[in-house]
C-alpha atoms as a PDB file:
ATOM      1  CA  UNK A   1     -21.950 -22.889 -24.913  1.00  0.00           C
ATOM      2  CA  UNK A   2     -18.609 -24.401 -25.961  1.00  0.00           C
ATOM      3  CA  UNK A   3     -18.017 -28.014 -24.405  1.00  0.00           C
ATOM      4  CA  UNK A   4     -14.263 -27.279 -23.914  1.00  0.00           C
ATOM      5  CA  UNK A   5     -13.111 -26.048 -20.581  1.00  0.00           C
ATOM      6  CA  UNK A   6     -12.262 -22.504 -20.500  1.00  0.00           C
ATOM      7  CA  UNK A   7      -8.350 -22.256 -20.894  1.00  0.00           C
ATOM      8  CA  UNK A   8      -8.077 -25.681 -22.846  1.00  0.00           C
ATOM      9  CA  UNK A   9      -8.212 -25.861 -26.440  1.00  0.00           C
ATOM     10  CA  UNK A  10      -7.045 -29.053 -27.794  1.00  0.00           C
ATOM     11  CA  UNK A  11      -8.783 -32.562 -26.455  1.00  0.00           C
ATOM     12  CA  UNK A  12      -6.623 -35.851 -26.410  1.00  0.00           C
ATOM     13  CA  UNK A  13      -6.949 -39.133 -24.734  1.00  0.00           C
ATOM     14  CA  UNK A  14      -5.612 -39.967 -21.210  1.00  0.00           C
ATOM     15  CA  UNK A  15      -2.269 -40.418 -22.261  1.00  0.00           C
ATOM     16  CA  UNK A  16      -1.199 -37.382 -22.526  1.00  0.00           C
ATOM     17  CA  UNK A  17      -1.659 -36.554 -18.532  1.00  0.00           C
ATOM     18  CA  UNK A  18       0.592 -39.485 -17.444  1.00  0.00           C
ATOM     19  CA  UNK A  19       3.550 -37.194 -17.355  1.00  0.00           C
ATOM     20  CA  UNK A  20       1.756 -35.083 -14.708  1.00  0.00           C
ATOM     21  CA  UNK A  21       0.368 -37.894 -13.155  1.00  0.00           C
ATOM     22  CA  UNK A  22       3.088 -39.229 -12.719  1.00  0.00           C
ATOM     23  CA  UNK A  23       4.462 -35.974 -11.081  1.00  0.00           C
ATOM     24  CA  UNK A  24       1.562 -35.878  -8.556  1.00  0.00           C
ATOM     25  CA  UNK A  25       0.738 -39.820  -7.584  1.00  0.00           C
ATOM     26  CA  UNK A  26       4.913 -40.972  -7.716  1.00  0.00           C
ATOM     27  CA  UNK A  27       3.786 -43.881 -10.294  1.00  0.00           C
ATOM     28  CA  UNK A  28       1.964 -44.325 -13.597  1.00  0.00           C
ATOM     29  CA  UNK A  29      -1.236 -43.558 -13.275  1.00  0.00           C
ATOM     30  CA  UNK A  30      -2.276 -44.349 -17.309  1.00  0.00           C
ATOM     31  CA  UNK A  31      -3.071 -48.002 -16.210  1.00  0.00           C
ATOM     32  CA  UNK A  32      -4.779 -47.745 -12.982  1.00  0.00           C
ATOM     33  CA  UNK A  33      -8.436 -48.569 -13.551  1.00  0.00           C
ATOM     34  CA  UNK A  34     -11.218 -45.284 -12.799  1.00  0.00           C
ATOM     35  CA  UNK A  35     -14.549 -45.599 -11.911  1.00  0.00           C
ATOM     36  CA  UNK A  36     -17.036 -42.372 -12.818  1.00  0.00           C
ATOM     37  CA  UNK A  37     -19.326 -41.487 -10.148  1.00  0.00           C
ATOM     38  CA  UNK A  38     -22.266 -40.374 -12.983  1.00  0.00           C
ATOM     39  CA  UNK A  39     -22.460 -42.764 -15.424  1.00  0.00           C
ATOM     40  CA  UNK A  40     -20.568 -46.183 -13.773  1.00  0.00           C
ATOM     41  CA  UNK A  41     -18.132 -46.900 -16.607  1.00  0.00           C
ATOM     42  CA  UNK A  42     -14.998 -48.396 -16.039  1.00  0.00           C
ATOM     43  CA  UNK A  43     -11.748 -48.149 -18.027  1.00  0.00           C
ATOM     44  CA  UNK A  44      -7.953 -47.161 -17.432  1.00  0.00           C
ATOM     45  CA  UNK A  45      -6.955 -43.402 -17.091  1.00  0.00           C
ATOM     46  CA  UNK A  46      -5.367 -43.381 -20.384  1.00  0.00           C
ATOM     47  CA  UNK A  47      -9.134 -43.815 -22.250  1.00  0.00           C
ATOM     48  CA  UNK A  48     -10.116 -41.058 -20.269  1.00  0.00           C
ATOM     49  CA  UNK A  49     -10.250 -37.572 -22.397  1.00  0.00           C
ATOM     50  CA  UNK A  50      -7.411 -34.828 -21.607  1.00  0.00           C
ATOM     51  CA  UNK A  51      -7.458 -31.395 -22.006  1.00  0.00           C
ATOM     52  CA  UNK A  52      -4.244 -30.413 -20.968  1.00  0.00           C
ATOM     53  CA  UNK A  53      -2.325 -26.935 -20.658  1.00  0.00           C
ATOM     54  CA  UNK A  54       0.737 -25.201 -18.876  1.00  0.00           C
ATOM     55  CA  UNK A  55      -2.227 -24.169 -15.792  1.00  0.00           C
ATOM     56  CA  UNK A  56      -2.896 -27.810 -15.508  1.00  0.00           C
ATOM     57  CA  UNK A  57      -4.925 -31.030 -16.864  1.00  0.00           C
ATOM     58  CA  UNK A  58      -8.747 -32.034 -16.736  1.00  0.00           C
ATOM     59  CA  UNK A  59      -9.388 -35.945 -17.247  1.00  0.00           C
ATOM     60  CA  UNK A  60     -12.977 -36.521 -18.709  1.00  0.00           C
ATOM     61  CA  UNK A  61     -15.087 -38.955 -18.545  1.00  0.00           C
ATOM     62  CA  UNK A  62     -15.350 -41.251 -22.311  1.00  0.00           C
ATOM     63  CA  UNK A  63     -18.786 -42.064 -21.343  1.00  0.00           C
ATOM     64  CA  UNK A  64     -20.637 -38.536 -20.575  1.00  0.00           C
ATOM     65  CA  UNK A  65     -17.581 -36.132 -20.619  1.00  0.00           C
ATOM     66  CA  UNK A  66     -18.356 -35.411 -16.714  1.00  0.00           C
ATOM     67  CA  UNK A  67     -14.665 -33.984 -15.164  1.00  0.00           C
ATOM     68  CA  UNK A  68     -13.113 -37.456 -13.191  1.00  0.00           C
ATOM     69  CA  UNK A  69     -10.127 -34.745 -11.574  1.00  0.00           C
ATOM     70  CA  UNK A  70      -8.457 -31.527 -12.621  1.00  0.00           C
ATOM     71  CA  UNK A  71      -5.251 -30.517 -11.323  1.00  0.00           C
ATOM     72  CA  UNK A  72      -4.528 -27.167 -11.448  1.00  0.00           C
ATOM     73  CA  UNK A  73      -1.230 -25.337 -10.752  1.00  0.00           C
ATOM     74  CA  UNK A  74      -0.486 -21.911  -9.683  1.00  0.00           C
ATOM     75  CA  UNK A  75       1.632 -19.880  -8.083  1.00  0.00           C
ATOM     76  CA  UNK A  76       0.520 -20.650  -4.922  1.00  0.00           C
ATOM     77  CA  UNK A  77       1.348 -23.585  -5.119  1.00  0.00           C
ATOM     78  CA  UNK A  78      -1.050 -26.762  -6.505  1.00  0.00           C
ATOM     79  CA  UNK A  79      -4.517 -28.068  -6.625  1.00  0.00           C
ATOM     80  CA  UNK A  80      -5.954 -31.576  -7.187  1.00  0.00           C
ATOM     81  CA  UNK A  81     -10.077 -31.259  -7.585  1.00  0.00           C
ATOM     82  CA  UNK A  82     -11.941 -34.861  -7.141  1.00  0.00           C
ATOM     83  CA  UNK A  83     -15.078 -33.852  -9.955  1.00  0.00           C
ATOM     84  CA  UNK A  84     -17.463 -37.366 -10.718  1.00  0.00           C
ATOM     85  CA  UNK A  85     -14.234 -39.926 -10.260  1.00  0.00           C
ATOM     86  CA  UNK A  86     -15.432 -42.530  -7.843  1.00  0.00           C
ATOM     87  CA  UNK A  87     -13.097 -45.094  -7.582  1.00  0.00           C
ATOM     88  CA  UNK A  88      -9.212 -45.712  -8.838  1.00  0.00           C
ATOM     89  CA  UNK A  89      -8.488 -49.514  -8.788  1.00  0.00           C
ATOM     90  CA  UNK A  90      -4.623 -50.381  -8.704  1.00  0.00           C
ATOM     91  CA  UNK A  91      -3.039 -53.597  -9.874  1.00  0.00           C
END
């Protein structure tokens, strides 16, 4: 079984998803701190890993690749999915 989300093919770090976060929360989102729910670690958005395509973006966990959020758009309009991110600390 592949590791890679179906639909996703290239991997990058958080980064790369502050345009659409940016889109979706109104601010930057690369610097806001993210707690995951399965293994505790800490650390901004932009250390998390990206897989991101024209459907949409899945953040990933650095610590044990669990999904923190997907977004997902479609025609119907758009989806945000909360997966194993437990916290979001602004500053």
């Amino acid at each position: 079984m592949s590791d890679i989300h179906p639909g996703h093919r290239v991997r990058v770090d958080g980064n790369a998803a502050g345009g659409r976060l940016l889109e979706l929360f109104g601010r930057d989102m690369t610097t806001v701190r993210a707690q995951c729910g399965q293994c505790d670690r800490v650390a901004e958005l932009a250390d998390a890993i990206a897989e991101v395509d024209d459907a949409g973006l899945i953040l990933l966990c650095r610590g044990c690749s669990r999904t923190l959020l997907t977004c997902l758009r479609s025609p119907d309009g758009e989806q945000l999915v909360i997966g194993a991110l437990a916290r979001l600390e602004f500053r």
